[in-house]
N, C-alpha and C. Protein backbone atom coordinates (compact mmCIF):
# COMPACT_ATOMS: atom_id res chain seq x y z
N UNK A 1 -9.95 17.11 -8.24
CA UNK A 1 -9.74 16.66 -6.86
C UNK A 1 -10.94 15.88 -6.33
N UNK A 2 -12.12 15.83 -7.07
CA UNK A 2 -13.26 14.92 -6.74
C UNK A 2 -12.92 13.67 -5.90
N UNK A 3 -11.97 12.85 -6.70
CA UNK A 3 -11.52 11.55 -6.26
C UNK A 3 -10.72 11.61 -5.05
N UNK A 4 -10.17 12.08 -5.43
CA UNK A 4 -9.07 12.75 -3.60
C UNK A 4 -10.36 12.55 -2.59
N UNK A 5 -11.17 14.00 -2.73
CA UNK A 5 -12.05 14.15 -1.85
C UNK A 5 -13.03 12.86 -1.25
N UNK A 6 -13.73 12.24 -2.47
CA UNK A 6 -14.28 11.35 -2.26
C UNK A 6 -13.32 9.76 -1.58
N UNK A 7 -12.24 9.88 -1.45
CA UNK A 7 -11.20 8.97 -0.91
C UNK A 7 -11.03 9.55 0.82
N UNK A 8 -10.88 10.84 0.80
CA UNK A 8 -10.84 11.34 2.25
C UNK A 8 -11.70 10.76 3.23
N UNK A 9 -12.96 10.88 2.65
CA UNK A 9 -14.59 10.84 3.07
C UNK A 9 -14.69 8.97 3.43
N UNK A 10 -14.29 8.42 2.75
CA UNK A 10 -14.64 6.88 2.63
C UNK A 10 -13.87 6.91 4.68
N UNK A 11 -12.51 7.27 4.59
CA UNK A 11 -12.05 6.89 6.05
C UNK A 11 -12.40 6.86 6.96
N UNK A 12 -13.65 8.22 7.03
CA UNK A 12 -14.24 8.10 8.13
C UNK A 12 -13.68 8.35 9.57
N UNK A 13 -12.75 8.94 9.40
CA UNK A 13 -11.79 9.76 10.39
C UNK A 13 -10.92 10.84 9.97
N UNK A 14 -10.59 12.07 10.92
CA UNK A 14 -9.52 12.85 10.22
C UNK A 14 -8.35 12.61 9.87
N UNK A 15 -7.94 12.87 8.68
CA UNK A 15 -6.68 13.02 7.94
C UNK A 15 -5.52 13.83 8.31
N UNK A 16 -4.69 14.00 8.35
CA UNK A 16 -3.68 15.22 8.42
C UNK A 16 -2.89 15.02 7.25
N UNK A 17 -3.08 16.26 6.78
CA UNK A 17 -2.16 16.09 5.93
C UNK A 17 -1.06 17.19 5.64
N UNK A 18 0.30 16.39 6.03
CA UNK A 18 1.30 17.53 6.80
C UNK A 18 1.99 18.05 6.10
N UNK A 19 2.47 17.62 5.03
CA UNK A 19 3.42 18.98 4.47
C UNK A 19 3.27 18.26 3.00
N UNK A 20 3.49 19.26 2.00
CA UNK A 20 3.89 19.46 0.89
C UNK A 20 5.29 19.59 0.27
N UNK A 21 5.38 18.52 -0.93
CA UNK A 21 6.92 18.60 -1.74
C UNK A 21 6.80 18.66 -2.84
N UNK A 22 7.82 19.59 -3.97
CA UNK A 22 7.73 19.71 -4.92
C UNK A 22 8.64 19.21 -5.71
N UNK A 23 8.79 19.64 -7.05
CA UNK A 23 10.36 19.57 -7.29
C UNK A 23 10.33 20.49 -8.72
N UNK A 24 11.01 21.06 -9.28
CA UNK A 24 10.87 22.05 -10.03
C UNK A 24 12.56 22.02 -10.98
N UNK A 25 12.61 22.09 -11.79
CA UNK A 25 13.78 21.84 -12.78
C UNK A 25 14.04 23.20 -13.45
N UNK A 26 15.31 23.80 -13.09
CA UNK A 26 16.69 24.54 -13.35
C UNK A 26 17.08 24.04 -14.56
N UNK A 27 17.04 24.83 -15.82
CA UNK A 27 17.58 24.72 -16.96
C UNK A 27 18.69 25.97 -16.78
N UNK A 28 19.98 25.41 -16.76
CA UNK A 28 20.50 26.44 -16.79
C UNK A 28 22.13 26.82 -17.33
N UNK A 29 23.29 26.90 -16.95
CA UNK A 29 24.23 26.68 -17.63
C UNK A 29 24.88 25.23 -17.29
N UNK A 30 25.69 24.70 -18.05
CA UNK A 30 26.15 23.44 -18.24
C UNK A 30 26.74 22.81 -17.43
N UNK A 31 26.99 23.95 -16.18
CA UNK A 31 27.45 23.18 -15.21
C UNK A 31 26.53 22.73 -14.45
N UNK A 32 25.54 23.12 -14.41
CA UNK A 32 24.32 22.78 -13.54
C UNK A 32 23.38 21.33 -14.01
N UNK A 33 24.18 21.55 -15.70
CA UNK A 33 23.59 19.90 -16.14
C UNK A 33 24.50 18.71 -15.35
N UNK A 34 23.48 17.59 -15.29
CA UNK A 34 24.01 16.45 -14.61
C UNK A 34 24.07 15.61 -15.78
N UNK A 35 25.31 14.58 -16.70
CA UNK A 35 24.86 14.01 -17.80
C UNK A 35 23.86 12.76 -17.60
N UNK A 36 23.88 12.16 -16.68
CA UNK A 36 22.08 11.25 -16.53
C UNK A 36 21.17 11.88 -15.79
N UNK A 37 21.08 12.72 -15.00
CA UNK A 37 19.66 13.30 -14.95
C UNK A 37 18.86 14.97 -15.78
N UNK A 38 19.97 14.95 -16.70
CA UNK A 38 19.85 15.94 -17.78
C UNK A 38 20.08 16.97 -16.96
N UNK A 39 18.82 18.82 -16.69
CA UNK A 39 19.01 19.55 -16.30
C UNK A 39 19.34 19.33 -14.59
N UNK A 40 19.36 20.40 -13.75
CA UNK A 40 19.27 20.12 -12.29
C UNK A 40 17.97 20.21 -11.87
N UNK A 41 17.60 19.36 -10.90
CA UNK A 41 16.31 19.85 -10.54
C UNK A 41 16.12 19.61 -9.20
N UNK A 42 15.57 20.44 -8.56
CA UNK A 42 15.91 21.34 -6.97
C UNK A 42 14.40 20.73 -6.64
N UNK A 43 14.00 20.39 -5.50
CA UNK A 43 12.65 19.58 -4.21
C UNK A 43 12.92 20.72 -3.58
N UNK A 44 11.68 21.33 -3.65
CA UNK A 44 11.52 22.13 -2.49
C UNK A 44 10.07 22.01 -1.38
N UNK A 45 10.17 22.07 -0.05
CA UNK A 45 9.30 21.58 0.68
C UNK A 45 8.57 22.69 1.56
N UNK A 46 7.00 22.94 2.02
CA UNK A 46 6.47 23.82 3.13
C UNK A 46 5.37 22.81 3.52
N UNK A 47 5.24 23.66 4.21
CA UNK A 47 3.96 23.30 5.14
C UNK A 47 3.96 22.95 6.46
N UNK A 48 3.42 22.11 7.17
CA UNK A 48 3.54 21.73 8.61
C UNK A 48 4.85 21.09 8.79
N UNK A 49 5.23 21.39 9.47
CA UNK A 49 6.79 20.55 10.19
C UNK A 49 7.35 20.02 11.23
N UNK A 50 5.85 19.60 11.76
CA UNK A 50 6.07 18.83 13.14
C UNK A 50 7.25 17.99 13.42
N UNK A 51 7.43 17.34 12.10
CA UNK A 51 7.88 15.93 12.38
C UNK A 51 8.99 16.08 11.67
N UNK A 52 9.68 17.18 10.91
CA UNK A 52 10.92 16.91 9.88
C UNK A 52 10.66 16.72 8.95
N UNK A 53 9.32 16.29 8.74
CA UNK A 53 8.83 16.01 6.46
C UNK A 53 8.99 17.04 6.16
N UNK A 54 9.14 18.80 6.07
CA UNK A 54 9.51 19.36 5.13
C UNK A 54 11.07 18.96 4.22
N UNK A 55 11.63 18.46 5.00
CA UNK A 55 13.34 18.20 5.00
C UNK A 55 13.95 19.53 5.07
N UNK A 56 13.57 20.77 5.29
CA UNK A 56 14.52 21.65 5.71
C UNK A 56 15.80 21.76 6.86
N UNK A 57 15.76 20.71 7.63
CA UNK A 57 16.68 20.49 8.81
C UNK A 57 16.22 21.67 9.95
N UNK A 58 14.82 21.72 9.83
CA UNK A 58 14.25 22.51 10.77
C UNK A 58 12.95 21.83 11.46
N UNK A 59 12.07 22.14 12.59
CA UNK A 59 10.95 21.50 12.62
C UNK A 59 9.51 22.86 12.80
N UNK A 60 10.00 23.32 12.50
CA UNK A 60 9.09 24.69 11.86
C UNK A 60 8.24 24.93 10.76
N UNK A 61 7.02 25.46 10.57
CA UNK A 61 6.50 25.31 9.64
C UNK A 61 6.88 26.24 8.41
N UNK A 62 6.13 25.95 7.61
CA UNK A 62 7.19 26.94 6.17
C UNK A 62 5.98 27.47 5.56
N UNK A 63 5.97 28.53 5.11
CA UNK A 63 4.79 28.83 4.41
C UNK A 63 4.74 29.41 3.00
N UNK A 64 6.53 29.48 2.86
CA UNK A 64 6.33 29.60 1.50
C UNK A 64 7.65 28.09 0.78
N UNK A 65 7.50 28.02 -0.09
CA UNK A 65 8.38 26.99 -0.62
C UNK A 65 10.00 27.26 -0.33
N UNK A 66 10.66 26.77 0.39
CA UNK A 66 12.05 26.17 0.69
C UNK A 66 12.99 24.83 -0.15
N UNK A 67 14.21 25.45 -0.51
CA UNK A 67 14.74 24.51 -1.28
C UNK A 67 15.34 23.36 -0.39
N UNK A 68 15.26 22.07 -0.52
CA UNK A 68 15.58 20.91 0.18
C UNK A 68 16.95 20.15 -0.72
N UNK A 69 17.86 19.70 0.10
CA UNK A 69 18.63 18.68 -0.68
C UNK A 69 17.48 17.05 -0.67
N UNK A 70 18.40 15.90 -1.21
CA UNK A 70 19.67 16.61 -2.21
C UNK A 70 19.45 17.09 -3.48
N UNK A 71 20.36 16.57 -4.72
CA UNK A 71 19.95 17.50 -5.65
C UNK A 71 19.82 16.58 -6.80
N UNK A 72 19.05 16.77 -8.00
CA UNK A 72 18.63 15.56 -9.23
C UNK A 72 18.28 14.57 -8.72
N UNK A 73 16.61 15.28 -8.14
CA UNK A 73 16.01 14.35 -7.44
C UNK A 73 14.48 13.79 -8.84
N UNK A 74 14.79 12.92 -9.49
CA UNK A 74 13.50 12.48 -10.19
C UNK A 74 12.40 12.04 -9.47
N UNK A 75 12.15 11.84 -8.36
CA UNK A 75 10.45 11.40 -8.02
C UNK A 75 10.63 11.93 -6.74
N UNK A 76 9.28 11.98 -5.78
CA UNK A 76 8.76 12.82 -4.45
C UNK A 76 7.65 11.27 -3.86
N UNK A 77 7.93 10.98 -3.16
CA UNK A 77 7.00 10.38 -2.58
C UNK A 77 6.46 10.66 -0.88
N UNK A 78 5.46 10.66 -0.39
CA UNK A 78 4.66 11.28 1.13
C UNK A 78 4.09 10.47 1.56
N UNK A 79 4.91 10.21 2.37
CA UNK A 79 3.88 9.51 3.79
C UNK A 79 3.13 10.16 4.39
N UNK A 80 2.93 9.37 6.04
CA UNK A 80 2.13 10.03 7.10
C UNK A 80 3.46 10.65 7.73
N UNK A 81 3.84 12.03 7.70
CA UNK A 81 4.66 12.77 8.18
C UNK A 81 5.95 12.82 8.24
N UNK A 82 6.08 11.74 6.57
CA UNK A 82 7.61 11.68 6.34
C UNK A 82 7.46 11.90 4.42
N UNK A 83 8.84 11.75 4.06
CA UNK A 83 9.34 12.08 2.53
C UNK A 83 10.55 11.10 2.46
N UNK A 84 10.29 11.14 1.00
CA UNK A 84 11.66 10.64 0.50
C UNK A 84 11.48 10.60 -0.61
N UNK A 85 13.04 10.57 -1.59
CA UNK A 85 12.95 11.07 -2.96
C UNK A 85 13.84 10.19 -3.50
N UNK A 86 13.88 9.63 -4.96
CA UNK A 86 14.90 8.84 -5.93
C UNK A 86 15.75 10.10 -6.27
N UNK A 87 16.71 9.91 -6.69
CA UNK A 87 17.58 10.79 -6.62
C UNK A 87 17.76 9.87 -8.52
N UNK A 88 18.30 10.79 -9.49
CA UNK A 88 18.74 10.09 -10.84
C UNK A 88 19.71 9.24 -10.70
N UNK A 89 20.59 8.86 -9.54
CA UNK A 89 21.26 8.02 -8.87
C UNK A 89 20.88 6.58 -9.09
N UNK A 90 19.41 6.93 -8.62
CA UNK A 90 18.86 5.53 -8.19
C UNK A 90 18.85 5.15 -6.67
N UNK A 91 19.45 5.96 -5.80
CA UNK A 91 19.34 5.75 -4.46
C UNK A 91 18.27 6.75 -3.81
N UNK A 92 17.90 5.69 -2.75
CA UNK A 92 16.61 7.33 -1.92
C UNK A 92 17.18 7.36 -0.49
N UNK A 93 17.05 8.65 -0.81
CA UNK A 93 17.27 9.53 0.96
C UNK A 93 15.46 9.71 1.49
N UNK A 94 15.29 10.21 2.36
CA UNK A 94 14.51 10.00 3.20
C UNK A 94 14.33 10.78 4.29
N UNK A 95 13.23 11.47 4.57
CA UNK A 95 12.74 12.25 6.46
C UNK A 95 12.06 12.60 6.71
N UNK A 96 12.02 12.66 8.19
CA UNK A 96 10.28 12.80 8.72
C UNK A 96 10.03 12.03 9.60
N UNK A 97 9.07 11.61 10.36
CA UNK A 97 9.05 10.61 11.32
C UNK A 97 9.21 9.40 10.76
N UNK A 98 9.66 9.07 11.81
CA UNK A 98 10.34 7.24 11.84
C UNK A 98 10.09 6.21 13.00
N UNK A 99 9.42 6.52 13.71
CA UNK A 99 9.31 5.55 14.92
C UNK A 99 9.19 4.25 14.84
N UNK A 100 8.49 3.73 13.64
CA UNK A 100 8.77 2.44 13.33
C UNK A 100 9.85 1.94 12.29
N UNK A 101 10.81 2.92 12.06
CA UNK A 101 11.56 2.67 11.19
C UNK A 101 10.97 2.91 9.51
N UNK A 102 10.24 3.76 9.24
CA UNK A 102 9.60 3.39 8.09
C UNK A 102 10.42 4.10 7.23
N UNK A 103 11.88 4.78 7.88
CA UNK A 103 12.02 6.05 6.69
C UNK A 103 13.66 4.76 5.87
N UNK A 104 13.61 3.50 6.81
CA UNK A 104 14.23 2.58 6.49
C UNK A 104 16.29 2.82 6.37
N UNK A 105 16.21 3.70 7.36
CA UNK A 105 17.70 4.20 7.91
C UNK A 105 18.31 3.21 8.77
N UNK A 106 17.75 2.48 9.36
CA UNK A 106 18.70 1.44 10.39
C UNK A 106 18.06 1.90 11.63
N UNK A 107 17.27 3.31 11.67
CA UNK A 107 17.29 3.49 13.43
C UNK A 107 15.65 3.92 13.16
N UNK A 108 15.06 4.44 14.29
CA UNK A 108 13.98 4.89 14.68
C UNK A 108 14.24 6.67 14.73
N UNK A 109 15.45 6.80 14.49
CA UNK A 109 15.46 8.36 14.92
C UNK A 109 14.76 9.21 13.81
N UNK A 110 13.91 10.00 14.10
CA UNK A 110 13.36 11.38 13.52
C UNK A 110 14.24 12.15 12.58
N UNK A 111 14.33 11.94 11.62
CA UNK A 111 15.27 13.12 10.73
C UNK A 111 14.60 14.04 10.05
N UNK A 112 15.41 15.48 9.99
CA UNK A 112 14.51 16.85 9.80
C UNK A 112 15.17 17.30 8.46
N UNK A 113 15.98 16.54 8.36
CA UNK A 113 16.95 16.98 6.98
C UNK A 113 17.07 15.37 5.87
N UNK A 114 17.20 15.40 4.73
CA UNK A 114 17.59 14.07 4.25
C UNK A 114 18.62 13.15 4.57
N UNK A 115 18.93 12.04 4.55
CA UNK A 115 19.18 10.75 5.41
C UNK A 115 19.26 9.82 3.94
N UNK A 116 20.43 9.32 3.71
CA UNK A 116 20.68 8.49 2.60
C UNK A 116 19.88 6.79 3.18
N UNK A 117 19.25 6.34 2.60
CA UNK A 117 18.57 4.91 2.86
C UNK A 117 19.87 3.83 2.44
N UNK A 118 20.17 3.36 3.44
CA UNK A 118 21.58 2.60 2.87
C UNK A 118 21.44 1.43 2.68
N UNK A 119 21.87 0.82 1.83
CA UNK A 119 21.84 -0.38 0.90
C UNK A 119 20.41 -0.61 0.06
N UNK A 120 19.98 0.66 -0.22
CA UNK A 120 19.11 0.14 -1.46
C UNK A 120 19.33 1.66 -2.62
N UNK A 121 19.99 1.15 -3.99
CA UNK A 121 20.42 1.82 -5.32
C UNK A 121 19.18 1.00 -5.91
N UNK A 122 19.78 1.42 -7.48
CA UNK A 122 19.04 0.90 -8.44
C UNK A 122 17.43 1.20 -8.33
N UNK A 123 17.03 1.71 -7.81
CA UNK A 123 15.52 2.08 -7.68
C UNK A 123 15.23 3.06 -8.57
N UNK A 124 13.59 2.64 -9.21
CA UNK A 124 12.90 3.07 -10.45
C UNK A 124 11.60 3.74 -9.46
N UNK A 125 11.58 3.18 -8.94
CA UNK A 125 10.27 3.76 -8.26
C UNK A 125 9.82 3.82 -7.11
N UNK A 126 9.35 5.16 -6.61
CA UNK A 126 9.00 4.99 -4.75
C UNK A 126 7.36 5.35 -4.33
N UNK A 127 6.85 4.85 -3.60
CA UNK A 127 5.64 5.19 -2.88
C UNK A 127 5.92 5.04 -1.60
N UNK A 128 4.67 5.61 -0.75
CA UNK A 128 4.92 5.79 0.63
C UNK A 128 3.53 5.56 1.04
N UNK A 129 3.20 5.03 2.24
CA UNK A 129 1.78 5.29 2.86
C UNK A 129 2.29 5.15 4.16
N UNK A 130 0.80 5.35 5.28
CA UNK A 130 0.88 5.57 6.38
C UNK A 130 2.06 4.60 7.28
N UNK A 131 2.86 4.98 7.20
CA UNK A 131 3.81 4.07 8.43
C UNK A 131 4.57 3.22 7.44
N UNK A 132 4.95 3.22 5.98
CA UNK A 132 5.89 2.41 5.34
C UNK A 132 5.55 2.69 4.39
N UNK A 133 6.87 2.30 3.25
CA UNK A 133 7.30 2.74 2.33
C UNK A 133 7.79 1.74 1.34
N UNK A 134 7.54 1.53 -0.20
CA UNK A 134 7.49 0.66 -1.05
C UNK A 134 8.65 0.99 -2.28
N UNK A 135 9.71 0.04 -2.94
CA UNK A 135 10.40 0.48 -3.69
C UNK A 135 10.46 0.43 -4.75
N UNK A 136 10.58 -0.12 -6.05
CA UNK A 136 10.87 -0.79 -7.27
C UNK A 136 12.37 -0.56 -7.38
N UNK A 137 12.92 -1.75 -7.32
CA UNK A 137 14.58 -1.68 -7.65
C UNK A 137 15.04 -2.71 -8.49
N UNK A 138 16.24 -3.09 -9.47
CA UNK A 138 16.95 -3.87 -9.45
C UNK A 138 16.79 -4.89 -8.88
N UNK A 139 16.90 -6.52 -8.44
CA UNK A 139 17.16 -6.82 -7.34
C UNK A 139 18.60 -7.09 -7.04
N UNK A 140 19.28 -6.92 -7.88
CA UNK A 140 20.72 -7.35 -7.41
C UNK A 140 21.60 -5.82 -7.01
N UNK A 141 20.75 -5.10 -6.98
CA UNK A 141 21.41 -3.52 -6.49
C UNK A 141 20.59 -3.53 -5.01
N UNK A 142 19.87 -4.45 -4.56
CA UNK A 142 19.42 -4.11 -2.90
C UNK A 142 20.07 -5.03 -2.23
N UNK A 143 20.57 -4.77 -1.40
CA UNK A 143 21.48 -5.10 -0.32
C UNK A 143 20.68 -5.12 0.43
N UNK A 144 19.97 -6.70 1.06
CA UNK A 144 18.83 -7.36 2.36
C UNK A 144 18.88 -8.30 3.04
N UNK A 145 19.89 -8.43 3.61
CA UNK A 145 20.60 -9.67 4.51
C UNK A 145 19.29 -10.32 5.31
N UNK A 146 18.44 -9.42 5.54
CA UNK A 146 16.86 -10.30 5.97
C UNK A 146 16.53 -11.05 4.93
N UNK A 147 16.51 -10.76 3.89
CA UNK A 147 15.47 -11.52 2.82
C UNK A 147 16.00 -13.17 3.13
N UNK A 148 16.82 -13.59 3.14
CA UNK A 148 17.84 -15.03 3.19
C UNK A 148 16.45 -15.64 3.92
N UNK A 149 15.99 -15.00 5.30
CA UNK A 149 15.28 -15.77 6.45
C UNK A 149 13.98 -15.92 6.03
N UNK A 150 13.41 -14.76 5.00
CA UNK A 150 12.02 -14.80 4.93
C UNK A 150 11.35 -13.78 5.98
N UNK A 151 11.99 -12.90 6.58
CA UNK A 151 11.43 -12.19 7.62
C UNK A 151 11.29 -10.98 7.27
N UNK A 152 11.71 -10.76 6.11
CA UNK A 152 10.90 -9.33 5.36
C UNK A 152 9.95 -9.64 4.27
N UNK A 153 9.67 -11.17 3.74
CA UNK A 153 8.93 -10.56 2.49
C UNK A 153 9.29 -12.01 1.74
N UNK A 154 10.93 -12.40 2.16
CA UNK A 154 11.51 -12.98 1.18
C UNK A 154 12.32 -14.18 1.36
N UNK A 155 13.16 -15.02 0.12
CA UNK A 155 13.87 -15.83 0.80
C UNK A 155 13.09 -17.45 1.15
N UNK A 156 11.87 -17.45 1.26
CA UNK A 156 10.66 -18.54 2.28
C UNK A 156 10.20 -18.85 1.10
N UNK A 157 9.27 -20.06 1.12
CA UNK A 157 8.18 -20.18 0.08
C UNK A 157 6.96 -19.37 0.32
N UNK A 158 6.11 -19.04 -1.10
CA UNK A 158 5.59 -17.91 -0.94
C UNK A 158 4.01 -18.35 -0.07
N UNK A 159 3.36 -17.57 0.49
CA UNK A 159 1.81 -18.26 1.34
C UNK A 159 1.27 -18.71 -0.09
N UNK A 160 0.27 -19.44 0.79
CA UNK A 160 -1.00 -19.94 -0.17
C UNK A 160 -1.71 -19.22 -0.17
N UNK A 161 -2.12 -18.76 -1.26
CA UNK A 161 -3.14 -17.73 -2.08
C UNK A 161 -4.88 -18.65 -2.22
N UNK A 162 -5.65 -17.59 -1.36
CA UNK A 162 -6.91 -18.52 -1.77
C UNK A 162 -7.78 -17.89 -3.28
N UNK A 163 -8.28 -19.35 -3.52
CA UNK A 163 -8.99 -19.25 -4.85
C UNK A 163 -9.59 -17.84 -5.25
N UNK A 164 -9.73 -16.91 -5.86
CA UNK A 164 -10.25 -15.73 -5.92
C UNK A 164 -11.70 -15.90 -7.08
């Protein structure tokens, strides 16, 4: 945890750091196998719950580990007081604060429970940081009627990059 620590320290302000997610894999009878995400494997969430990032559909804190939907979830990614998970699907649900939209649902509303992210499948990979959230997908499995304008990212010619 050196590096953690020594990453805390560089900010130079306090951190919060609000809840904890896991995910833990159920080997068990065959019905519980999924045939693409092999065994089942169950996210379970505690800790602070100000904001709905445990995803229990509560805003209470947890102090021991709680099982969260949904279910054959391959990756966990944490924001600043939100979650969201790839599901072996390839689609991510999402919760926790949202005020700027970061949990990428269509609204600003706060969700305390998971929240399907609609129109983006095909995703390999998720990260999260303070106030937004990053995907790796397909591109012909994201559905981004912005991208056309250039007003997310895309669509525009790209800036000019200075000499490095």
């Amino acid at each position: 945890m050196e590096g953690f620590e020594i990453m805390l320290s560089l900010l130079r302000r306090p951190v919060w750091l609000a809840a904890s997610v896991a995910l833990a894999a159920t080997v068990g009878t065959p019905a519980m196998a999924d045939p693409v995400a092999g065994p089942h494997v169950q996210a379970y969430g505690w800790g602070v719950d100000y904001n709905g990032q445990v995803g229990d559909g509560t805003r209470e804190e947890r102090h021991v580990p709680a099982p969260i939907g949904p279910d054959n979830v391959v990756q966990v990614a944490t924001g600043y007081s939100n979650t969201a998970v790839v599901r072996a699907d390839g689609t991510v649900w999402a919760w926790g604060y949202n005020a700027n939209g970061t949990l990428g649902t269509g609204s600003t509303d706060l969700f305390a429970q998971p929240a399907p992210v609609p129109g983006l499948t095909g995703v390999a990979h998720l990260s999260a940081g303070f106030g937004f959230m990053l995907a790796l997908a397909t591109p012909s499995t994201v559905d981004t009627p912005d991208l056309a304008t250039g007003s997310i990212g895309g669509g525009g010619p790209p800036p000019p990059h200075p000499n490095v």
